[in-house]
Protein backbone atom coordinates (compact mmCIF):
# COMPACT_ATOMS: atom_id res chain seq x y z
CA UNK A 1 0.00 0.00 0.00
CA UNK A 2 1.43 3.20 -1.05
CA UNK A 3 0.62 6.44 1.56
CA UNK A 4 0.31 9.99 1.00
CA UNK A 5 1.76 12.51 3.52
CA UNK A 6 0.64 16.29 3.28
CA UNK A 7 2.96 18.01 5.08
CA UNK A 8 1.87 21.63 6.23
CA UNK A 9 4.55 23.46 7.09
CA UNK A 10 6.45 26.33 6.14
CA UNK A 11 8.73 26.37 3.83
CA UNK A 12 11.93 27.35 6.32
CA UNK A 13 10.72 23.82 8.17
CA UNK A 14 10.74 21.88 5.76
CA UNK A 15 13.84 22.72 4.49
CA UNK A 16 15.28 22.01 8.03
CA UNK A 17 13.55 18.31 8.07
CA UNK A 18 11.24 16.54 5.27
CA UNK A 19 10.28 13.91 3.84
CA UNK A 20 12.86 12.40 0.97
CA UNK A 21 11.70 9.85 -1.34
CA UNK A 22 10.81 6.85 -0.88
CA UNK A 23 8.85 3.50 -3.10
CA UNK A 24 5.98 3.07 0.40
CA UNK A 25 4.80 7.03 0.29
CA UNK A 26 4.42 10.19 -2.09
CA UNK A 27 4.55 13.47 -0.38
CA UNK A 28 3.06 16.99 -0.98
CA UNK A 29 4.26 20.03 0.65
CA UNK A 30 1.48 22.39 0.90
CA UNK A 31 1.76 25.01 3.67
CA UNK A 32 -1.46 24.92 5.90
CA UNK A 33 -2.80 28.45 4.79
CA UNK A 34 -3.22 27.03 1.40
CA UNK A 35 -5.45 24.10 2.54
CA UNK A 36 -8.26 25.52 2.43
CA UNK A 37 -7.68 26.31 -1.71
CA UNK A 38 -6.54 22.50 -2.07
CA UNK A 39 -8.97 20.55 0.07
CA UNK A 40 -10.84 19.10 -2.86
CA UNK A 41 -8.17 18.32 -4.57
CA UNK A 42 -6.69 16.49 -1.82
CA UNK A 43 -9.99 14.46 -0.37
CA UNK A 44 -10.40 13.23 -4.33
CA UNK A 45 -6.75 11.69 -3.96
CA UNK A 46 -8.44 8.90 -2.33
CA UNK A 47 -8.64 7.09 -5.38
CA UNK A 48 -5.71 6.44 -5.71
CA UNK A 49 -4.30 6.49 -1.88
CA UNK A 50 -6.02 4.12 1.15
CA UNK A 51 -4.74 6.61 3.01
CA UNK A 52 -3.65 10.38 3.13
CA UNK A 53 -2.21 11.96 6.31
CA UNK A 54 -1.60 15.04 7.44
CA UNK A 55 1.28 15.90 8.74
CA UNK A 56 3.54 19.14 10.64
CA UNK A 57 5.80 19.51 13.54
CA UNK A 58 3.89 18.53 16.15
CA UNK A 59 0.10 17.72 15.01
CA UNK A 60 -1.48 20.72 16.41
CA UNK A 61 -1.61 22.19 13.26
CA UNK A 62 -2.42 19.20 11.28
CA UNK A 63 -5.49 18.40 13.95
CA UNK A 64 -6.67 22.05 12.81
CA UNK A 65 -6.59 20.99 9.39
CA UNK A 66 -8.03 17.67 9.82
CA UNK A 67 -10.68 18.64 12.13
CA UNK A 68 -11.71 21.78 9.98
CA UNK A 69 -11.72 20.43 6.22
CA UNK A 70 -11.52 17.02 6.31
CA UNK A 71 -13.53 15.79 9.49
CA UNK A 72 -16.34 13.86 6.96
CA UNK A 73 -13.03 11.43 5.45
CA UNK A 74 -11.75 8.55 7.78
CA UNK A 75 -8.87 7.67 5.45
CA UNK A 76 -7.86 11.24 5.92
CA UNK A 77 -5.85 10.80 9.23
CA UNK A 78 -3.56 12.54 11.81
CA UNK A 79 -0.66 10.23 13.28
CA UNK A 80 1.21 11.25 15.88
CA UNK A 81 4.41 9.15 14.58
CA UNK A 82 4.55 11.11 11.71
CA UNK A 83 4.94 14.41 13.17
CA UNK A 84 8.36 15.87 12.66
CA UNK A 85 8.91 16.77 16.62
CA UNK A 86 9.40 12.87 16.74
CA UNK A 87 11.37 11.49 13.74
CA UNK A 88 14.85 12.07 13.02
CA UNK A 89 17.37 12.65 10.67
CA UNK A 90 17.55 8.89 8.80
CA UNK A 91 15.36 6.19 8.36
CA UNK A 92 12.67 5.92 10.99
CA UNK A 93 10.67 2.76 10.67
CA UNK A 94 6.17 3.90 11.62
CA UNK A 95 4.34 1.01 11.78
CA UNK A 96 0.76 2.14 10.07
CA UNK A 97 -2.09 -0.25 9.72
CA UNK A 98 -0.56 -3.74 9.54
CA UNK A 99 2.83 -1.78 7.22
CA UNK A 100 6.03 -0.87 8.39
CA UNK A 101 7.21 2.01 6.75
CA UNK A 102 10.63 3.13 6.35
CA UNK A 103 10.28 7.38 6.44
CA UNK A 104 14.00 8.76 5.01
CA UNK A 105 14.01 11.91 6.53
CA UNK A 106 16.48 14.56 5.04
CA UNK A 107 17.74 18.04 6.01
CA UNK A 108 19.67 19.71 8.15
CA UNK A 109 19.45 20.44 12.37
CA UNK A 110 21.40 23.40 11.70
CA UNK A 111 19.82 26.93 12.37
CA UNK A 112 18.81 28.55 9.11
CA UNK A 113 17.25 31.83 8.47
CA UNK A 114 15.78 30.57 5.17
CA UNK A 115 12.88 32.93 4.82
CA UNK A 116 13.24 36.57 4.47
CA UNK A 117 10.26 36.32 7.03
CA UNK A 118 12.35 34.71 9.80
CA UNK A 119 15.24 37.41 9.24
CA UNK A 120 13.23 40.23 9.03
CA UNK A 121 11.74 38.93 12.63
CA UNK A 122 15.16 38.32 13.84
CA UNK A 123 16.89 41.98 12.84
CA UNK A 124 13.21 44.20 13.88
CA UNK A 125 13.11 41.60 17.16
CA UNK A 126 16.12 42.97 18.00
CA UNK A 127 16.07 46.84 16.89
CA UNK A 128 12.98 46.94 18.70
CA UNK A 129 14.75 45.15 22.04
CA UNK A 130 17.95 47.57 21.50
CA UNK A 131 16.31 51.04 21.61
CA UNK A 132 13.42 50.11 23.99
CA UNK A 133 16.09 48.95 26.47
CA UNK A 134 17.87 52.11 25.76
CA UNK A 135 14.91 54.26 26.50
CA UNK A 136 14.40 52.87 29.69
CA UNK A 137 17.42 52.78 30.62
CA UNK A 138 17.72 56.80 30.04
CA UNK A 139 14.16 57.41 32.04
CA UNK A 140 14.39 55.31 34.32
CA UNK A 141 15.49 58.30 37.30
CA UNK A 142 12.66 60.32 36.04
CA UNK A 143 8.98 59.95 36.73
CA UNK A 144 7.64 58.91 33.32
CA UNK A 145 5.18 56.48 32.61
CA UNK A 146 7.15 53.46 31.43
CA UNK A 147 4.29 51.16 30.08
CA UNK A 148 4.52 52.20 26.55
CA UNK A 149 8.38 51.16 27.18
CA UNK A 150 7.43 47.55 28.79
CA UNK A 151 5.08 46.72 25.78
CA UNK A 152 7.43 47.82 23.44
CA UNK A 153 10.05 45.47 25.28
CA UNK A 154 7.52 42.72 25.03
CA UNK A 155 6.94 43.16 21.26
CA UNK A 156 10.34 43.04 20.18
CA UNK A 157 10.90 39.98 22.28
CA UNK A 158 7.92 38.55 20.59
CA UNK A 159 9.21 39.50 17.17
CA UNK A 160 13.01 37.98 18.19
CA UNK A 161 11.25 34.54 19.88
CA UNK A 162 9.47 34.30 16.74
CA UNK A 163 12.14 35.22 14.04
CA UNK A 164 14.47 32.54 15.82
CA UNK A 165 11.89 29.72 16.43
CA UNK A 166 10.09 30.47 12.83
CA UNK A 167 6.58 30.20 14.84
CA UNK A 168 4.21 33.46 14.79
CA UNK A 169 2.64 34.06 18.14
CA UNK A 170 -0.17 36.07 16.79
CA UNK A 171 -1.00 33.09 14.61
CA UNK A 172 -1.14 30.36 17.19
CA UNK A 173 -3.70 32.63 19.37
CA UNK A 174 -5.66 33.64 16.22
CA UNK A 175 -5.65 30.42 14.59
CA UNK A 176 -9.51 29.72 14.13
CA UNK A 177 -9.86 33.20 12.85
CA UNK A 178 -6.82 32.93 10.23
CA UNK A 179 -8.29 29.56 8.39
């Protein structure tokens, strides 16, 4: 039986871990915000696939997906074997249904700032951290309201976490509105 993985992840992930080829499983890479363009396309790949799973780093997102466009197909599924937070660099051997599968996963552990996303995050991040921290540091003796300062601390830190993990906080707590 030959599987089909949709992996829905950015592009700088994948390019740090995925899928290579393999004769047991074809993969698509089709980041999760374009889904929702796809999903008919992707349920009528049943024809020629027992089974399609969705995959990303650690299934949240691919539970989203799953549970949002593809709820109504069982052979549509979520594993949690097959999320990249638990396979390594290699050959990792998933048992599905009654089939052991050999997964050849290829890439690279190494820190990349592959997207012009994840660097932009990264320099801002870090502009923002500089001259906040520099403005409080030059009112601190002086009774001014340093709140504005604090949130601005907070946003660059956000924008630096999120340039150097290649997540985006904003869309993890406005996921259901995003998709």
């Amino acid at each position: 039986m030959k599987y089909l993985f949709i992996d829905i992840r950015k592009s700088d992930e994948v390019y740090q871990k995925r899928f290579g080829e393999s004769n047991q499983y074809d993969v698509y890479n089709i980041p999760m915000d374009m889904i929702r363009f796809n999903n008919k396309t992707l349920s009528a790949h049943l024809e020629y696939f027992k089974e399609i799973y969705i995959v990303c780093h650690s299934s949240r997102r691919a539970s989203f997906i799953k549970n949002k466009y593809f709820s109504n197909y069982p052979n549509i599924k979520v594993h949690s074997h097959l999320q990249f937070v638990n396979l390594y660099l290699g050959i990792n051997n998933i048992k599905l249904n009654d089939d052991i599968v050999n997964l050849n996963i290829v890439g690279s552990n190494a820190f990349n700032l592959y997207s012009i996303m994840r660097i932009t995050q990264v320099v801002l991040g870090s502009l923002i951290l500089t001259l906040a921290g520099y403005t409080y540091y030059e009112i601190k003796n002086k009774k001014i309201n340093t709140i504005p300062i604090i949130i601005l601390l907070l946003f660059g830190l956000m924008a630096l976490i999120n340039g150097l993990t290649s997540t985006c906080t904003l869309s993890d707590v406005l996921i259901n509105y995003l998709n």
